[in-house]
C-alpha atoms as a PDB file:
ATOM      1  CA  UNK A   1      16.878 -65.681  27.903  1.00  0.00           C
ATOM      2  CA  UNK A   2      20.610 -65.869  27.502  1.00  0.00           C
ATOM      3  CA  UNK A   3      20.686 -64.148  23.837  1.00  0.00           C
ATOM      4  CA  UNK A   4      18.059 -61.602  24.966  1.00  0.00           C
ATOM      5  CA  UNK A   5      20.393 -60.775  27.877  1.00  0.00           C
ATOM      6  CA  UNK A   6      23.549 -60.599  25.514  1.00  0.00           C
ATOM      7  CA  UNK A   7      21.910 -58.080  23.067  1.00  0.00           C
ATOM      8  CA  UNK A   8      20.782 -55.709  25.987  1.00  0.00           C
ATOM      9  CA  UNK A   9      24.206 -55.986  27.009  1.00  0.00           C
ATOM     10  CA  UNK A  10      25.493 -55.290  23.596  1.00  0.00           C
ATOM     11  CA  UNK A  11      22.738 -52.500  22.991  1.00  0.00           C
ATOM     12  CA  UNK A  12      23.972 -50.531  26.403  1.00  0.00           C
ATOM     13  CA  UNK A  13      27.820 -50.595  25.989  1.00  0.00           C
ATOM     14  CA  UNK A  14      26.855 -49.375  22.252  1.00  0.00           C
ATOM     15  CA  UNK A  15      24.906 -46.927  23.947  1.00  0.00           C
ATOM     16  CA  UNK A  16      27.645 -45.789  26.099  1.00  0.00           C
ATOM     17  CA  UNK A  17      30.039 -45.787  23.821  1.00  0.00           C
ATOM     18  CA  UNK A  18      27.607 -43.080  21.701  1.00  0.00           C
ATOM     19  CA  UNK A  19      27.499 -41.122  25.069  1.00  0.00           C
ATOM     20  CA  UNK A  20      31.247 -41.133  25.652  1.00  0.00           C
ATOM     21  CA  UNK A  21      31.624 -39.778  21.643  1.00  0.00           C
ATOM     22  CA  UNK A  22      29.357 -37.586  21.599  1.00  0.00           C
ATOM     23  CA  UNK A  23      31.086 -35.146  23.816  1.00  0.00           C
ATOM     24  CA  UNK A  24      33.826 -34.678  21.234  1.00  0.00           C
ATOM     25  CA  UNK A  25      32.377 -31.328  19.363  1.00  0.00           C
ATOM     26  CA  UNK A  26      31.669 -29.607  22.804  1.00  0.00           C
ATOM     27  CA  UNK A  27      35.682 -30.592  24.061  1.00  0.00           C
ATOM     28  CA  UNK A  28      37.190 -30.134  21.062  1.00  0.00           C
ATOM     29  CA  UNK A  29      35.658 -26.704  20.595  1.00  0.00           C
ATOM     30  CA  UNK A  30      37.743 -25.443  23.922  1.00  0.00           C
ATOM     31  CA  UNK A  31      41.096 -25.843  22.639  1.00  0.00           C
ATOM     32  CA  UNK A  32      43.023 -23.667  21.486  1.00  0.00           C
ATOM     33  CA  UNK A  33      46.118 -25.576  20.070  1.00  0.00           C
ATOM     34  CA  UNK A  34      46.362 -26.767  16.341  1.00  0.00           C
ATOM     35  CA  UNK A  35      44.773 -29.567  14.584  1.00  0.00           C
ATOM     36  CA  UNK A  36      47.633 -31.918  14.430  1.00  0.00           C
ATOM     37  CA  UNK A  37      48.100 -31.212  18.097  1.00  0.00           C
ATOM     38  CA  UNK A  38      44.957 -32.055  18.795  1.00  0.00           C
ATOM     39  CA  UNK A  39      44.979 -35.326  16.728  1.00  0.00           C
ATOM     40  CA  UNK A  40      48.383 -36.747  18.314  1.00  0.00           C
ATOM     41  CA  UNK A  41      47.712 -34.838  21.698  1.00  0.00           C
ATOM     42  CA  UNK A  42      44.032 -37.477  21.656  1.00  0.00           C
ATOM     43  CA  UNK A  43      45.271 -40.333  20.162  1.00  0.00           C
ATOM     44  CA  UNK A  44      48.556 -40.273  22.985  1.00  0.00           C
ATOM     45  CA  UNK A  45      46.251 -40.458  25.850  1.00  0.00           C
ATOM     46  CA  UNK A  46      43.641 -42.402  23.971  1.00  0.00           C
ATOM     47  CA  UNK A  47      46.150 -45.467  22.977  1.00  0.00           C
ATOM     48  CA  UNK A  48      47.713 -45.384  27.419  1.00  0.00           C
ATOM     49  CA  UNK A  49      44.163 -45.560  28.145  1.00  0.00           C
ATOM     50  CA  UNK A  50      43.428 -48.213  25.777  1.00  0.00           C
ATOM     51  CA  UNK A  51      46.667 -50.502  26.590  1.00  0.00           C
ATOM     52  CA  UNK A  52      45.814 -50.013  30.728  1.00  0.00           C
ATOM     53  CA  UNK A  53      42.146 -51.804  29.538  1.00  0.00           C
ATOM     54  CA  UNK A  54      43.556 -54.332  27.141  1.00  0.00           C
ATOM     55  CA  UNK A  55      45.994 -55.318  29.989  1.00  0.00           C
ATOM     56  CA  UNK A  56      43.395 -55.128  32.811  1.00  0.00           C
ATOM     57  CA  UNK A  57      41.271 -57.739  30.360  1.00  0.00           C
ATOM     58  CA  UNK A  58      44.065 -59.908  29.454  1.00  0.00           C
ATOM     59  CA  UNK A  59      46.159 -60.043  32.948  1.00  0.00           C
ATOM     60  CA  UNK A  60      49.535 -61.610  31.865  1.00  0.00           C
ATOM     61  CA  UNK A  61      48.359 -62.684  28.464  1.00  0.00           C
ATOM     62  CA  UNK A  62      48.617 -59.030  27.481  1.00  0.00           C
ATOM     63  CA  UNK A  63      51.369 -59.035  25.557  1.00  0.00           C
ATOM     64  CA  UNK A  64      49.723 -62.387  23.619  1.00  0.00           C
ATOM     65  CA  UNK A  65      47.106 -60.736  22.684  1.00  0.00           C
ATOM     66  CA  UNK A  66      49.185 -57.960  20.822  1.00  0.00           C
ATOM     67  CA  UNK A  67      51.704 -60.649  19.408  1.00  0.00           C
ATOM     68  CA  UNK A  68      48.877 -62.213  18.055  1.00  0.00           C
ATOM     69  CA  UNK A  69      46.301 -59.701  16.643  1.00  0.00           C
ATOM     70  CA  UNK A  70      45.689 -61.348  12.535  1.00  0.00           C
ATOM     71  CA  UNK A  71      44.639 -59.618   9.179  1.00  0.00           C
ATOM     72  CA  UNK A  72      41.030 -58.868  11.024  1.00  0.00           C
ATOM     73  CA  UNK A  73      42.458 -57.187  13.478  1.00  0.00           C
ATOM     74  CA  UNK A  74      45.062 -55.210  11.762  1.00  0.00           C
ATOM     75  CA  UNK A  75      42.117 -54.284   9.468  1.00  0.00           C
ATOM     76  CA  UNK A  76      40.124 -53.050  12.170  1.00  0.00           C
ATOM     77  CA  UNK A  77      43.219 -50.927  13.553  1.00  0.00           C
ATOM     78  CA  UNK A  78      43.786 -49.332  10.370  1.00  0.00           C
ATOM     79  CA  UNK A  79      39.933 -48.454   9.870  1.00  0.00           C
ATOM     80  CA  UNK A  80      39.316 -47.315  13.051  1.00  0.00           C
ATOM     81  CA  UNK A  81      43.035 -44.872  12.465  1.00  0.00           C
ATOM     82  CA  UNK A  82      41.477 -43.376   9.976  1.00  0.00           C
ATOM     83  CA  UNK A  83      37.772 -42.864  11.274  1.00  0.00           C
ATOM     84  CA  UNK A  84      39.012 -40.839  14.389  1.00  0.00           C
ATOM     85  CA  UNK A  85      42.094 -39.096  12.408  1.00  0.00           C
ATOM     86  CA  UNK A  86      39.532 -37.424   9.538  1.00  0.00           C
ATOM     87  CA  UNK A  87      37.166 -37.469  12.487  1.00  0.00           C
ATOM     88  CA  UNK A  88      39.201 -34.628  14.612  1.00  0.00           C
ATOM     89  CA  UNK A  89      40.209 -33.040  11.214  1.00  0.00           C
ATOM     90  CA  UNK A  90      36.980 -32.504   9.879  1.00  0.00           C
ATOM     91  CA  UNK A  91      35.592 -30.851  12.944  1.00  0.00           C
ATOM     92  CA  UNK A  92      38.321 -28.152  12.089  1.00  0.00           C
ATOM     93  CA  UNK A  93      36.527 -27.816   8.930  1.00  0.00           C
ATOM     94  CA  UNK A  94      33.132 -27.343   9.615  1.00  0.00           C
ATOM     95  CA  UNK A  95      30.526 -27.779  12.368  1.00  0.00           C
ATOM     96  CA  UNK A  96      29.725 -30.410  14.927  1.00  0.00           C
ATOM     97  CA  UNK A  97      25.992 -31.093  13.569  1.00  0.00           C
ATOM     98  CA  UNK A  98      27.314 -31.437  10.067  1.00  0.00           C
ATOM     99  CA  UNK A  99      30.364 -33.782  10.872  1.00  0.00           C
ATOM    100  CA  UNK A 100      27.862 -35.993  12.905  1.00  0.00           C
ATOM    101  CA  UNK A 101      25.004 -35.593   9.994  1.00  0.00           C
ATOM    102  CA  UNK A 102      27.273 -37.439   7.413  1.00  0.00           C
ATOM    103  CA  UNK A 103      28.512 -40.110   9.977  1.00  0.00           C
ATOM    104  CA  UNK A 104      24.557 -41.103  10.497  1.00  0.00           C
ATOM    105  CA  UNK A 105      24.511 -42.547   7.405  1.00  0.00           C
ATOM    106  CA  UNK A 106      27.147 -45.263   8.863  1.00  0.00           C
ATOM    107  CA  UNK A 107      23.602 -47.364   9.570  1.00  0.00           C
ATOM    108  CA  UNK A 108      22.675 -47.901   6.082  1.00  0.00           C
ATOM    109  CA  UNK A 109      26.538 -48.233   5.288  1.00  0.00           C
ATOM    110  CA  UNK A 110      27.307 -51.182   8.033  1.00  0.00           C
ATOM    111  CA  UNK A 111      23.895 -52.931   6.622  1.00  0.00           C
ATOM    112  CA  UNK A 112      24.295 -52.603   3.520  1.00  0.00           C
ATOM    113  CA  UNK A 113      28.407 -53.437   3.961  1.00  0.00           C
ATOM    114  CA  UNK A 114      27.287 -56.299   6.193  1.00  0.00           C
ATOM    115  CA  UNK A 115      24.692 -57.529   3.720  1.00  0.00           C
ATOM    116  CA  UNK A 116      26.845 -57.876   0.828  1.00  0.00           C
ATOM    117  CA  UNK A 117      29.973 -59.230   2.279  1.00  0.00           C
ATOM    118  CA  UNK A 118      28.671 -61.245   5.023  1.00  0.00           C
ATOM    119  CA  UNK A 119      25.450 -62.059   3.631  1.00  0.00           C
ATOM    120  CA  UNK A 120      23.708 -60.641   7.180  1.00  0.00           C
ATOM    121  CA  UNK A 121      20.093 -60.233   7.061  1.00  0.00           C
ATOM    122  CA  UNK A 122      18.165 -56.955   8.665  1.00  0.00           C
ATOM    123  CA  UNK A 123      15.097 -57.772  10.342  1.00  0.00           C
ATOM    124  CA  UNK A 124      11.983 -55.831   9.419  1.00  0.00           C
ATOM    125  CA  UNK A 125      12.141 -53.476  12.778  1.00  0.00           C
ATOM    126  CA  UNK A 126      15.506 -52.029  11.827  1.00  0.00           C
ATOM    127  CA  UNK A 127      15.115 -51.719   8.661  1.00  0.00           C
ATOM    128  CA  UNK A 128      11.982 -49.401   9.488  1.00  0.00           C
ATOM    129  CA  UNK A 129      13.899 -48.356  11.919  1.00  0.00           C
ATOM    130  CA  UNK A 130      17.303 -46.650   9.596  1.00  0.00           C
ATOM    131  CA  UNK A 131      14.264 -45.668   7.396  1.00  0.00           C
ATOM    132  CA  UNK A 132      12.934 -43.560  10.650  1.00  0.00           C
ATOM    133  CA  UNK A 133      16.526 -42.160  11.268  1.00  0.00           C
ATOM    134  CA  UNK A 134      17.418 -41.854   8.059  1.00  0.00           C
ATOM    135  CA  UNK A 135      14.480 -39.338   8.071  1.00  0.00           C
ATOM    136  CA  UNK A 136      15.455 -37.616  10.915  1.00  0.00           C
ATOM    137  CA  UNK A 137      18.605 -37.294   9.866  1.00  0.00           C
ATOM    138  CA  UNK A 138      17.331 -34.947   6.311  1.00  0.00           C
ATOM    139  CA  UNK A 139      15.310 -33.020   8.291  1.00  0.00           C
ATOM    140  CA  UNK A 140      18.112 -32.324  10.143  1.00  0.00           C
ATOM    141  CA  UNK A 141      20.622 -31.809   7.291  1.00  0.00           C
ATOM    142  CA  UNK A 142      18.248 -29.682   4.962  1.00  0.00           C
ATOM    143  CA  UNK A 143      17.819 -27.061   7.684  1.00  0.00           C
ATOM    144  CA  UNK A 144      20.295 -23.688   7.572  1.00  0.00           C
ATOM    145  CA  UNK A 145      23.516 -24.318   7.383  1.00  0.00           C
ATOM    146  CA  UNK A 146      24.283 -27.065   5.101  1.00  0.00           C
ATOM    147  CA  UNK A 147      27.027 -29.285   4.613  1.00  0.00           C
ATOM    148  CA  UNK A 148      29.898 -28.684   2.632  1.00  0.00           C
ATOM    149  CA  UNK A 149      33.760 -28.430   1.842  1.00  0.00           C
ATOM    150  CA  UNK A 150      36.428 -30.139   2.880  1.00  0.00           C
ATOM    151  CA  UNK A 151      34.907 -31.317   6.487  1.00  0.00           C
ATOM    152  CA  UNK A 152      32.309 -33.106   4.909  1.00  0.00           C
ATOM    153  CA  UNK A 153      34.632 -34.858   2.317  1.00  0.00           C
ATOM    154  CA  UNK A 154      36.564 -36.053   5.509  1.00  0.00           C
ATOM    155  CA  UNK A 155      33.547 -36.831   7.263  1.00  0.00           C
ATOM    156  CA  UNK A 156      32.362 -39.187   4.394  1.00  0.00           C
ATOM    157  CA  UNK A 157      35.624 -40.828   4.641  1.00  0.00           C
ATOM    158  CA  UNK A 158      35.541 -41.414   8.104  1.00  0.00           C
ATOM    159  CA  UNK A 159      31.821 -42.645   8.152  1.00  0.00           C
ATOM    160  CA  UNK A 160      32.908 -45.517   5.965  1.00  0.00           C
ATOM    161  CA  UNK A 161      35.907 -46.796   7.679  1.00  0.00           C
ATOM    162  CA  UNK A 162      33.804 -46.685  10.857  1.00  0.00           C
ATOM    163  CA  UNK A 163      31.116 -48.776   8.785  1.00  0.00           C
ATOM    164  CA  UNK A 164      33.919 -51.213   7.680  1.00  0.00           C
ATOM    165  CA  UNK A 165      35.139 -51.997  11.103  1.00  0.00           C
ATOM    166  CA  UNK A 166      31.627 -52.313  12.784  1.00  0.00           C
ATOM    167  CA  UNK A 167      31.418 -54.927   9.683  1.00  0.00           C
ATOM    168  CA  UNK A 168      34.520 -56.685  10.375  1.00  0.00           C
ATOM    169  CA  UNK A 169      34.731 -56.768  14.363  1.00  0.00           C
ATOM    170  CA  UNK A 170      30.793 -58.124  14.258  1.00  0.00           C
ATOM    171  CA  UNK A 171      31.996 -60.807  11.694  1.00  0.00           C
ATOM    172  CA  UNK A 172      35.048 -61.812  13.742  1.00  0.00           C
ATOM    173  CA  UNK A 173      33.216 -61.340  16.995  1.00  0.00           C
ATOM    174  CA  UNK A 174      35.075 -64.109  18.484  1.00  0.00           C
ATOM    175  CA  UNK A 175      38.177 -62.347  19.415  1.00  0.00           C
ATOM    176  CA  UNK A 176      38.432 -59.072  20.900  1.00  0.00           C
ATOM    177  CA  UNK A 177      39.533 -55.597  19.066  1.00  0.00           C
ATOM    178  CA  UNK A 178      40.469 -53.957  22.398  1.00  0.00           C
ATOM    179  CA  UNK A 179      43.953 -54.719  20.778  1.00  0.00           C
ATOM    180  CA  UNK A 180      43.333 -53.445  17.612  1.00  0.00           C
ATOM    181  CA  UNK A 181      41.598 -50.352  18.803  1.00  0.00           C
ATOM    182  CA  UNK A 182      44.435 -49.522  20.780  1.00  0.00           C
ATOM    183  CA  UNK A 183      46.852 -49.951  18.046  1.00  0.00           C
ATOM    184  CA  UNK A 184      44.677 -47.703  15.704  1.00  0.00           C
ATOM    185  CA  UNK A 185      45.292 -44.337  18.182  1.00  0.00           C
ATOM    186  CA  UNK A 186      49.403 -45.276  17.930  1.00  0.00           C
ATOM    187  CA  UNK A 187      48.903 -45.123  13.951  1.00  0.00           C
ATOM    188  CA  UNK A 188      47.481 -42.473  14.533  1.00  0.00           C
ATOM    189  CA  UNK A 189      50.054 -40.187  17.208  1.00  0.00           C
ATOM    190  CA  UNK A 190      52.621 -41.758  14.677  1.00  0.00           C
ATOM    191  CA  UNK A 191      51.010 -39.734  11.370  1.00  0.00           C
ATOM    192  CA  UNK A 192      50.192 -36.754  13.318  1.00  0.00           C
ATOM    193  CA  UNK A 193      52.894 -36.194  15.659  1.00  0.00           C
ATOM    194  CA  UNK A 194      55.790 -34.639  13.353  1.00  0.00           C
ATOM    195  CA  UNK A 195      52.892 -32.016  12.061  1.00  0.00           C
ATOM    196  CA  UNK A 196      52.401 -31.080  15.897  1.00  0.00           C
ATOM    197  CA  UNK A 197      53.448 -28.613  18.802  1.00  0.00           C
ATOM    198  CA  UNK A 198      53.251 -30.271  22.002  1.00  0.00           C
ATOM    199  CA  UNK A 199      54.954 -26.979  23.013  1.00  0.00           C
ATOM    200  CA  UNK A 200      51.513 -24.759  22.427  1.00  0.00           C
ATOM    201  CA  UNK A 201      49.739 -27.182  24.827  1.00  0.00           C
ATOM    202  CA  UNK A 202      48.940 -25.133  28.335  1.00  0.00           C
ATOM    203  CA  UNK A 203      47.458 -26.557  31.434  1.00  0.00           C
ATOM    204  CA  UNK A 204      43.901 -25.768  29.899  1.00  0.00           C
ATOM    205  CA  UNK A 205      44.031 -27.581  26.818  1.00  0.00           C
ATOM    206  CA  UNK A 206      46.051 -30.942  28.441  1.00  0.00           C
ATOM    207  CA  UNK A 207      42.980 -30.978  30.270  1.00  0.00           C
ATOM    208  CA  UNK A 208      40.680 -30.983  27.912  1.00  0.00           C
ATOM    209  CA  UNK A 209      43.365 -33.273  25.555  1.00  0.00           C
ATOM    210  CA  UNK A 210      43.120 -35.774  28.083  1.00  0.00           C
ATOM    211  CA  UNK A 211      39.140 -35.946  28.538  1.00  0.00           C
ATOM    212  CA  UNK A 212      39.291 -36.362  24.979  1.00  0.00           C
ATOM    213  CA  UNK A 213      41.292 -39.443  24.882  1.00  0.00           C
ATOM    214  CA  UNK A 214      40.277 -41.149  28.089  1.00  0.00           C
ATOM    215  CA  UNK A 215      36.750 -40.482  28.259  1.00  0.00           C
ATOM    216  CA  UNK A 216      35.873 -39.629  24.806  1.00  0.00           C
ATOM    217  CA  UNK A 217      38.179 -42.267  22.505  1.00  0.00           C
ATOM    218  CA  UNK A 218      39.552 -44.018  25.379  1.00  0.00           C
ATOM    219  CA  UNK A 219      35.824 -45.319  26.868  1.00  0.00           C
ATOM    220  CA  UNK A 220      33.683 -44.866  23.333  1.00  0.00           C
ATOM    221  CA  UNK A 221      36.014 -47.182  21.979  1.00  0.00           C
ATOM    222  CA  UNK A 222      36.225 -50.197  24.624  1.00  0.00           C
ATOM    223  CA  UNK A 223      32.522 -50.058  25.005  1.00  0.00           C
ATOM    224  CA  UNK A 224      32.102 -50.565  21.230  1.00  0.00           C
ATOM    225  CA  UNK A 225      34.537 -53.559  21.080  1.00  0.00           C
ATOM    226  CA  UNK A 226      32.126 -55.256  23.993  1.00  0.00           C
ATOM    227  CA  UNK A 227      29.140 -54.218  22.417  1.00  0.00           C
ATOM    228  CA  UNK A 228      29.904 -54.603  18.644  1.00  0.00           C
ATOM    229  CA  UNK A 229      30.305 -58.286  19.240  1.00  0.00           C
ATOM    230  CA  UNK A 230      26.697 -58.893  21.023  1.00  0.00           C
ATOM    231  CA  UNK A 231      24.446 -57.393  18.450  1.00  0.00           C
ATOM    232  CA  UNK A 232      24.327 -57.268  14.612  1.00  0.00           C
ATOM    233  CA  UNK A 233      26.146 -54.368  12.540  1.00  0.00           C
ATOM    234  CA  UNK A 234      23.502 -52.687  11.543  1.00  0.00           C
ATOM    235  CA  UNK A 235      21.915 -52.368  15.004  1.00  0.00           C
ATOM    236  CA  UNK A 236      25.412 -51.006  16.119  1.00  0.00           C
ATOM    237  CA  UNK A 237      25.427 -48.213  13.738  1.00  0.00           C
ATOM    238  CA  UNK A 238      22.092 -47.607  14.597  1.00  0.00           C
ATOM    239  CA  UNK A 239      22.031 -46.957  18.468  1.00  0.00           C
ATOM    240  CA  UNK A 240      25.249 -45.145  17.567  1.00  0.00           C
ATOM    241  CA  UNK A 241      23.070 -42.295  15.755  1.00  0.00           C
ATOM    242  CA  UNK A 242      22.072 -41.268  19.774  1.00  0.00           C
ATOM    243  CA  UNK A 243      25.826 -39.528  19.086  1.00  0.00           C
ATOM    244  CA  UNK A 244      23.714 -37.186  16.208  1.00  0.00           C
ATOM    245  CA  UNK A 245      21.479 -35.941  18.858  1.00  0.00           C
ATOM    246  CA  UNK A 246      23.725 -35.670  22.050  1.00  0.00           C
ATOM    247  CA  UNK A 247      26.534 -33.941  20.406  1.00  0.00           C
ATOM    248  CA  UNK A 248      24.744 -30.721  19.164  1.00  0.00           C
ATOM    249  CA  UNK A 249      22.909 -30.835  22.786  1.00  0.00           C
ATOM    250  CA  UNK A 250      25.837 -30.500  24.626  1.00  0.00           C
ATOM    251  CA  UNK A 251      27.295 -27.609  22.088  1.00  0.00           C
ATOM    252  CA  UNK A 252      24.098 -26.229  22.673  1.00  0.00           C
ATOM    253  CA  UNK A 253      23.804 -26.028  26.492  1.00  0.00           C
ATOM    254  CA  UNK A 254      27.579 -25.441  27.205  1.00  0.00           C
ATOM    255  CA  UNK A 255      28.594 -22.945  24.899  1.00  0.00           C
ATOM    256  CA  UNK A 256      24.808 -21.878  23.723  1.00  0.00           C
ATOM    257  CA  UNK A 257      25.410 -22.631  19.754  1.00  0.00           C
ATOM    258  CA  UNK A 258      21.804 -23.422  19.313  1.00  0.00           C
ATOM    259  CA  UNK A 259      20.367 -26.049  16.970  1.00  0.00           C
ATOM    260  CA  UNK A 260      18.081 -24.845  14.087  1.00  0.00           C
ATOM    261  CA  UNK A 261      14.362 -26.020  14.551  1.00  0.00           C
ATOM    262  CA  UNK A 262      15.401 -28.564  11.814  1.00  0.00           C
ATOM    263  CA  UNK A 263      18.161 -29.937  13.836  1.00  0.00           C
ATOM    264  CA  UNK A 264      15.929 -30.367  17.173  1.00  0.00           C
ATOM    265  CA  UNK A 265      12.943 -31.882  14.713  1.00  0.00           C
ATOM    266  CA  UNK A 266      15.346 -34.653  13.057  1.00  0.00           C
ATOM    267  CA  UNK A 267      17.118 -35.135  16.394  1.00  0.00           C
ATOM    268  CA  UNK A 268      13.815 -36.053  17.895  1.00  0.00           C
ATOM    269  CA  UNK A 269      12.934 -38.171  15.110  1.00  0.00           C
ATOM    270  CA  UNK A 270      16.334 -40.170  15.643  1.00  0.00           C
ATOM    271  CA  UNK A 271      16.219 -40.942  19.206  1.00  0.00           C
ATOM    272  CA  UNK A 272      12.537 -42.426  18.149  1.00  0.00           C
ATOM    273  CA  UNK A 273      14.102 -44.601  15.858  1.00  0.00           C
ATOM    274  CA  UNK A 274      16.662 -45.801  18.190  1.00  0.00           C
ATOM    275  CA  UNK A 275      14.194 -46.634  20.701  1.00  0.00           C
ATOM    276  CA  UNK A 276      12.249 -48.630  18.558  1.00  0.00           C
ATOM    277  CA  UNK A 277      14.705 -50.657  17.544  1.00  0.00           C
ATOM    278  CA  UNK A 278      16.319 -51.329  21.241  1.00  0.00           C
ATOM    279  CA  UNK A 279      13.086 -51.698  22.393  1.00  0.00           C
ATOM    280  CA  UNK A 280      11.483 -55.026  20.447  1.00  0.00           C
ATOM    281  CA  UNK A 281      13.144 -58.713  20.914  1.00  0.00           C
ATOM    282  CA  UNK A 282      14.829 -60.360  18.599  1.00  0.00           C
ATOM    283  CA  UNK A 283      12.489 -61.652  15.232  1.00  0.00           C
ATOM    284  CA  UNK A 284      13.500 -63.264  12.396  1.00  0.00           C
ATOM    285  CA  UNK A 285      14.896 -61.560   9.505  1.00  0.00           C
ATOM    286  CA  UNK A 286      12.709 -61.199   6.142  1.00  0.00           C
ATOM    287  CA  UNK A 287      12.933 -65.055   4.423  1.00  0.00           C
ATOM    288  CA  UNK A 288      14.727 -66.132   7.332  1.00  0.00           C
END
């Protein structure tokens, strides 16, 4: 009963953290300052918000846990820089429902990823289920409106570092990343700050800056550090694919950009998948 308990744990905070992402197109598309303001402007209050957990986990070993953070760790940081750097970036560049089209393919990345270098089985249900969302996810993409350019190109790049660290922080899921996370949005205000105008920032868009990197980055990312170490990679990717269909949605109803019938179709194919594969217990892997 214990390891069923941990993976619904581990399959809500990954669920949560999907929720907290997903709201990025729909904030992002309210601001009205540059894009390397918005990418140091995020990661600023996303790395305060991320130290003020790490400390509230780690009470006076805090500092310990920084001093101590190894080559996983660093790894993770680094990943996870560049995943939410190109991620900001390549909204700039191209839509919401395309940017978070390419990054559903991080299921079949993490597995595969996970497979090869960790030699991690997939159990028959998710397997069926990335082939269900994989589905969803081209009728989605071959509606109006296809991907291409630059954002996409970023968004590939992005899809695999978030892959990689999902990878790593399930293999080394005996230590926390909260430090690691949090050093990943200071790599991040440290490339993007000399490109941007914290000068062009009004009272609007600090608002908005700081939903971003509190509730958006701040949240998505501490609930995927819990969650990521309860419940194998692929899974994680998986239930992270609810960030596909939420993000259009809220585009949608807050600033009426309305999803092709293609987009709705897919989406509803996705969140099908995802529920199938929260939904069954644990069963052993194919040969296992």
């Amino acid at each position: 009963m214990s390891e069923i308990g941990s993976r619904r744990r581990g399959q809500v905070f990954v669920a949560l953290a999907a929720l907290a992402w997903s709201s990025a197109g729909v904030l992002q598309r309210e601001l009205s300052v540059g894009t390397a303001t918005q990418v140091a402007g995020r990661a600023v209050v996303a790395a305060i918000a991320l130290f003020a957990f790490v400390a509230f986990s780690e009470g006076r070993g805090v500092v310990r846990a920084f001093a101590s953070m190894g080559r996983a760790e660093l790894a993770v940081a680094v990943l996870t820089a560049i995943a939410s750097g190109t991620f900001i970036v390549a909204l700039n560049h191209t839509t919401v429902a395309n940017v978070l089209f390419m990054q559903a393919v991080a299921p079949i990345a993490a597995a595969l990823i996970a497979w090869v270098a960790l030699h991690e089985s997939v159990s028959r249900r998710t397997s069926i289920a990335m082939a269900v969302a994989l589905a969803g996810v081209g009728l989605m993409i071959g509606g109006p409106g296809g991907s291409h350019g630059l954002g996409v190109g970023l968004s590939v790049v992005m899809t695999l570092a978030f892959a990689l660290a999902v990878v790593i922080t399930r293999h080394r899921r005996d230590i926390s990343m909260a430090p690691a996370i949090c050093v990943s949005q200071v790599l991040v205000a440290i490339v993007a700050a000399p490109f941007a105008h914290p000068g062009s920032v009004d009272a609007h868009d600090f608002g908005l800056i700081a939903a971003l990197g509190v509730g958006q980055m701040g949240l998505g990312l501490a609930f995927l550090t819990i969650g990521a170490r309860l419940i194998p990679a692929a899974e994680v990717a998986l239930i992270t694919l609810l960030e596909v269909v939420l993000g259009p949605l809220w585009v949608w109803l807050a600033l009426s950009e309305r999803p092709s019938t293609a987009t709705l179709a897919g989406g509803a194919v996705v969140i099908g998948a995802v529920m199938l594969q929260a939904g069954g217990l644990p069963e052993p892997a194919p040969g296992g």
